[in-house]
Protein backbone atom coordinates (compact mmCIF):
# COMPACT_ATOMS: atom_id res chain seq x y z
CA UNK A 1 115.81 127.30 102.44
CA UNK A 2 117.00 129.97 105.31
CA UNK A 3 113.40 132.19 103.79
CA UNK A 4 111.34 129.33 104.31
CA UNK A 5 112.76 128.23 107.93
CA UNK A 6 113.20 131.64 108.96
CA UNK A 7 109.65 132.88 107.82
CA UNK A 8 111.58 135.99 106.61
CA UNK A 9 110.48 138.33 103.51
CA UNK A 10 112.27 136.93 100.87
CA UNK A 11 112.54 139.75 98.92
CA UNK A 12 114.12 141.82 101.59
CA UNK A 13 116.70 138.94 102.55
CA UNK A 14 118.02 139.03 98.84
CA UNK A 15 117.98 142.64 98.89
CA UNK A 16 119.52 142.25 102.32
CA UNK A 17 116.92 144.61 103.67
CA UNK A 18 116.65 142.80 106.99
CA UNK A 19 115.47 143.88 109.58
CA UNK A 20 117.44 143.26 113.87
CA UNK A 21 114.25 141.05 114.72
CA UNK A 22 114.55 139.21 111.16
CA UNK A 23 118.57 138.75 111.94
CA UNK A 24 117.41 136.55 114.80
CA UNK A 25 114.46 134.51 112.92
CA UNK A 26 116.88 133.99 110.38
CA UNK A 27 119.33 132.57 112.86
CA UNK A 28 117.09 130.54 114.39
CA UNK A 29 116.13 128.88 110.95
CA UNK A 30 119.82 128.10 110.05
CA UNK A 31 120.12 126.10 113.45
CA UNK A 32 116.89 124.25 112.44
CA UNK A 33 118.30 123.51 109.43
CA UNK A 34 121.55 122.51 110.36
CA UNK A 35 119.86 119.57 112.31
CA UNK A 36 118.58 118.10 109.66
CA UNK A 37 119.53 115.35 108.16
CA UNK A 38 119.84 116.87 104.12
CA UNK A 39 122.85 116.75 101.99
CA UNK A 40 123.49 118.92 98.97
CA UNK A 41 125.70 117.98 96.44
CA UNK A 42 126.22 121.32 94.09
CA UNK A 43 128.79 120.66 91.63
CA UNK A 44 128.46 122.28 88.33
CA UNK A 45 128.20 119.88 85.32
CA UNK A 46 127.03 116.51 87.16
CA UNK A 47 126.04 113.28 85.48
CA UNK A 48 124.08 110.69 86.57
CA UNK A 49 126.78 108.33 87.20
CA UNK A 50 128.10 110.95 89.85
CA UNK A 51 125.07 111.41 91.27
CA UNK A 52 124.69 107.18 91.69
CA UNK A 53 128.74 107.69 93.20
CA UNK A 54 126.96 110.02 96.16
CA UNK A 55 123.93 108.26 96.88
CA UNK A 56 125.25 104.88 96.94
CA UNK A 57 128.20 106.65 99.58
CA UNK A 58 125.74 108.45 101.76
CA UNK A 59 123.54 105.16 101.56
CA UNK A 60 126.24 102.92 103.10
CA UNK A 61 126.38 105.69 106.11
CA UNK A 62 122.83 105.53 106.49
CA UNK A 63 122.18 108.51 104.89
CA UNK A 64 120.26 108.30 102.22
CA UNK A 65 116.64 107.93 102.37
CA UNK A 66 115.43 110.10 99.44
CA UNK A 67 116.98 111.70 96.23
CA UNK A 68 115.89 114.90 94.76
CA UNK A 69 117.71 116.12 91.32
CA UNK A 70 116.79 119.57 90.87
CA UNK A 71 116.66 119.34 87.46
CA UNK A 72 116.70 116.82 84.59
CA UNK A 73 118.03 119.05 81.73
CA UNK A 74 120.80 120.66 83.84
CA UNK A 75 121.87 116.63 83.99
CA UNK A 76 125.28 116.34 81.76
CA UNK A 77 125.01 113.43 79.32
CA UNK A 78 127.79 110.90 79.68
CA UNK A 79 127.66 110.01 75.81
CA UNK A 80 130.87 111.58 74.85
CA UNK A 81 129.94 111.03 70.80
CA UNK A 82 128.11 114.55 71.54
CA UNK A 83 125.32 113.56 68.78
CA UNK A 84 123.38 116.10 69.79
CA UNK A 85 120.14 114.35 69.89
CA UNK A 86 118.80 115.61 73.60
CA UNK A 87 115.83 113.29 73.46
CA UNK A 88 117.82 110.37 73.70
CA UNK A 89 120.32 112.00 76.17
CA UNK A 90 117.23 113.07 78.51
CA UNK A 91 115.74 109.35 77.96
CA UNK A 92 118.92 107.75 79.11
CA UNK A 93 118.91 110.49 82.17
CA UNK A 94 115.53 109.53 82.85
CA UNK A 95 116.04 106.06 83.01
CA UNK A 96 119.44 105.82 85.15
CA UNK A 97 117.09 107.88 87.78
CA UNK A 98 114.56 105.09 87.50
CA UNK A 99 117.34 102.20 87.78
CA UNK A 100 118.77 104.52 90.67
CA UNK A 101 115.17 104.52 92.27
CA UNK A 102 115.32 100.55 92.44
CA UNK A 103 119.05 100.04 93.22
CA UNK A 104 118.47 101.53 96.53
CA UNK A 105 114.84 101.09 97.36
CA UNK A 106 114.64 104.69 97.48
CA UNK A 107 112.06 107.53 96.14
CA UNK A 108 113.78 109.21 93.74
CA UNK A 109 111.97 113.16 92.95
CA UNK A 110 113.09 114.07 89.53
CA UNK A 111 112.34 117.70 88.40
CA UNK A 112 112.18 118.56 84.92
CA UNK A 113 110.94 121.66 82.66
CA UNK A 114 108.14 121.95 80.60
CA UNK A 115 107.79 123.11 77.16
CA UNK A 116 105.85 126.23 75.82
CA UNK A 117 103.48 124.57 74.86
CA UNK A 118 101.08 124.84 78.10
CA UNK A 119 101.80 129.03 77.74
CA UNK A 120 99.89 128.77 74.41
CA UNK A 121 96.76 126.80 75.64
CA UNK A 122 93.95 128.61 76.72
CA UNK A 123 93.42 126.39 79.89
CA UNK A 124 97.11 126.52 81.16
CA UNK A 125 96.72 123.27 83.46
CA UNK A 126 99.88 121.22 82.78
CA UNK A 127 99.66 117.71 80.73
CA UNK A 128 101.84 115.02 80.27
CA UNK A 129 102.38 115.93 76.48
CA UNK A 130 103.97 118.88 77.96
CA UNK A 131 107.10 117.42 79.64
CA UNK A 132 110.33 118.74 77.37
CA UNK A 133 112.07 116.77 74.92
CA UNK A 134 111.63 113.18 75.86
CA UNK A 135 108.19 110.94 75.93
CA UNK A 136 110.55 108.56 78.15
CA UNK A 137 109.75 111.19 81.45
CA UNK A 138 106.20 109.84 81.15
CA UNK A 139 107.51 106.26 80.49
CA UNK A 140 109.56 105.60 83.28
CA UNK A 141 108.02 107.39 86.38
CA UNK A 142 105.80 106.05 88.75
CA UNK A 143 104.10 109.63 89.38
CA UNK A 144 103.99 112.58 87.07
CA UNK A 145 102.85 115.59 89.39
CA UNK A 146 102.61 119.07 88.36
CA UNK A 147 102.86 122.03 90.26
CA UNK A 148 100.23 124.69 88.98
CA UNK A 149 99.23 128.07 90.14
CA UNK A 150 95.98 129.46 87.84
CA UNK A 151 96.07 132.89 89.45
CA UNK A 152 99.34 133.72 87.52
CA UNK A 153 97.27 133.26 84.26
CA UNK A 154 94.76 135.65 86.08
CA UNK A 155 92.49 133.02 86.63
CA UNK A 156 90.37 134.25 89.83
CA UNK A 157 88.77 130.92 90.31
CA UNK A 158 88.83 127.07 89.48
CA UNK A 159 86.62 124.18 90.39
CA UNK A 160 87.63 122.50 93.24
CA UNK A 161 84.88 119.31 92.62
CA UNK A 162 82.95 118.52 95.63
CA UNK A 163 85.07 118.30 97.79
CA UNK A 164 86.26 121.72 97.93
CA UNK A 165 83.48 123.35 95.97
CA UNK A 166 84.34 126.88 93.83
CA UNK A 167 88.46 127.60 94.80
CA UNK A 168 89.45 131.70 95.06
CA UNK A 169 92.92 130.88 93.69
CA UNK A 170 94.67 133.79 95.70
CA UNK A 171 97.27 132.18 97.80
CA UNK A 172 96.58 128.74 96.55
CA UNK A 173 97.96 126.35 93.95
CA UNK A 174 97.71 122.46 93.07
CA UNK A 175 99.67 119.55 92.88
CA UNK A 176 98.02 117.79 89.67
CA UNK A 177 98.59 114.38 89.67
CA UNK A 178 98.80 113.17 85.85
CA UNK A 179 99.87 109.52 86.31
CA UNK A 180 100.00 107.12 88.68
CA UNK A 181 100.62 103.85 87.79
CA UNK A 182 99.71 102.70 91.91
CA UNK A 183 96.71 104.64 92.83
CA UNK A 184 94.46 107.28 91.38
CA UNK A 185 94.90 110.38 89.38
CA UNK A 186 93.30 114.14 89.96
CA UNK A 187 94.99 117.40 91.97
CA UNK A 188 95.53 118.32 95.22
CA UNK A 189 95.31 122.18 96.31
CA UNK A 190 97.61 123.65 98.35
CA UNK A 191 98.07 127.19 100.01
CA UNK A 192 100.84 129.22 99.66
CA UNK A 193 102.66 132.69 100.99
CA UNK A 194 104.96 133.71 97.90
CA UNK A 195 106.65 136.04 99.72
CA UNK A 196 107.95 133.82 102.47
CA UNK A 197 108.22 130.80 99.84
CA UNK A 198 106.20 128.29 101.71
CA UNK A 199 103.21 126.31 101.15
CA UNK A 200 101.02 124.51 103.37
CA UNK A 201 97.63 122.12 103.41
CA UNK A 202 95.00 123.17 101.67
CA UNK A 203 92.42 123.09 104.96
CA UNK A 204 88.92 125.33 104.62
CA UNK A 205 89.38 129.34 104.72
CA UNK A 206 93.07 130.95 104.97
CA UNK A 207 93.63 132.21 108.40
CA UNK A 208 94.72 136.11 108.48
CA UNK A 209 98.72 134.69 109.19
CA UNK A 210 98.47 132.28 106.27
CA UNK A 211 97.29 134.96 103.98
CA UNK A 212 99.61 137.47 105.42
CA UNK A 213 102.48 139.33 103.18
């Protein structure tokens, strides 16, 4: 969060190979930050019910206005049977994140992995089949989007329809909407800087400072 605020290198602030000038950029992102309104609760080993606890707190204060659970298989199953079926566990996560999304009238973003599937595909564009370990993902959400960046799989180009026309996919990526059960489906491309980790609308031709780093 302090790379992306700060506009710093980010492999030289993990290295800690930062620069006097950078010092001050990164200060200056930390006192952006610190003004808004975002609360992270970082406890090793959460459940679901916890994470209801917290919301429903910070809700009553005002506070709450969106959830984000980075991510749905680090989520510790309540069932204390331990049956070891995951698919069931990650369907019963899945839907307490749904029931959470209603109980306060809040979005609710819920990340989740993908299996290895989409690294054995020849076109590596995410699908829904591809969400790990539980069909229930799919099921209960009211969007599916995937993030997706072809010029990892070397891909130099992709079709951006008619809109966008033929896509260099250097500095860009997509957010591919699989389901949406109020509006349409399709992708939306995106520009990116890797080394600052930030991304950005997707608007004609990269200026030189977008593309920069």
């Amino acid at each position: 969060m302090l790379v992306g605020a700060s506009k710093v290198d980010a492999t030289a602030f993990r290295s800690g190979n930062v620069m006097p000038d950078d010092w001050r950029l990164i200060e200056s992102g930390a006192a952006r930050l610190r003004s808004l309104p975002l609360y992270l609760f970082d406890k090793s080993s959460v459940t679901m019910p916890q994470i209801r606890i917290s919301s429903r707190a910070m809700q009553r204060k005002g506070r709450c206005g969106l959830v984000v659970i980075d991510y749905l298989q680090l989520i510790a199953s309540t069932d204390d049977r331990r049956s070891g079926n995951r698919e069931r566990e990650v369907a019963e996560i899945s839907r307490a994140a749904k029931l959470l999304a209603k109980e306060l009238n809040i979005p609710v973003i819920l990340l989740a992995q993908l299996s290895r599937k989409v690294e054995e595909r020849a076109d590596k564009t995410p699908l829904l089949s591809d969400l790990r370990e539980s069909g229930a993902i799919e099921q209960d959400a009211d969007m599916v989007i995937f993030i997706d960046r072809p010029a990892v799989y070397g891909i130099g180009s992709f079709d951006g329809g008619n809109k966008y026309g033929t896509i260099n996919s250097h500095g860009v990526g997509r957010l591919t909407i699989a389901k949406n059960r109020e509006g349409g489906t399709g992708f939306i491309p995106f520009r990116h800087n890797e080394s600052l980790t930030s991304i950005w609308d997707f608007e004609g031709v990269a200026t030189s400072e977008q593309t920069a780093g």
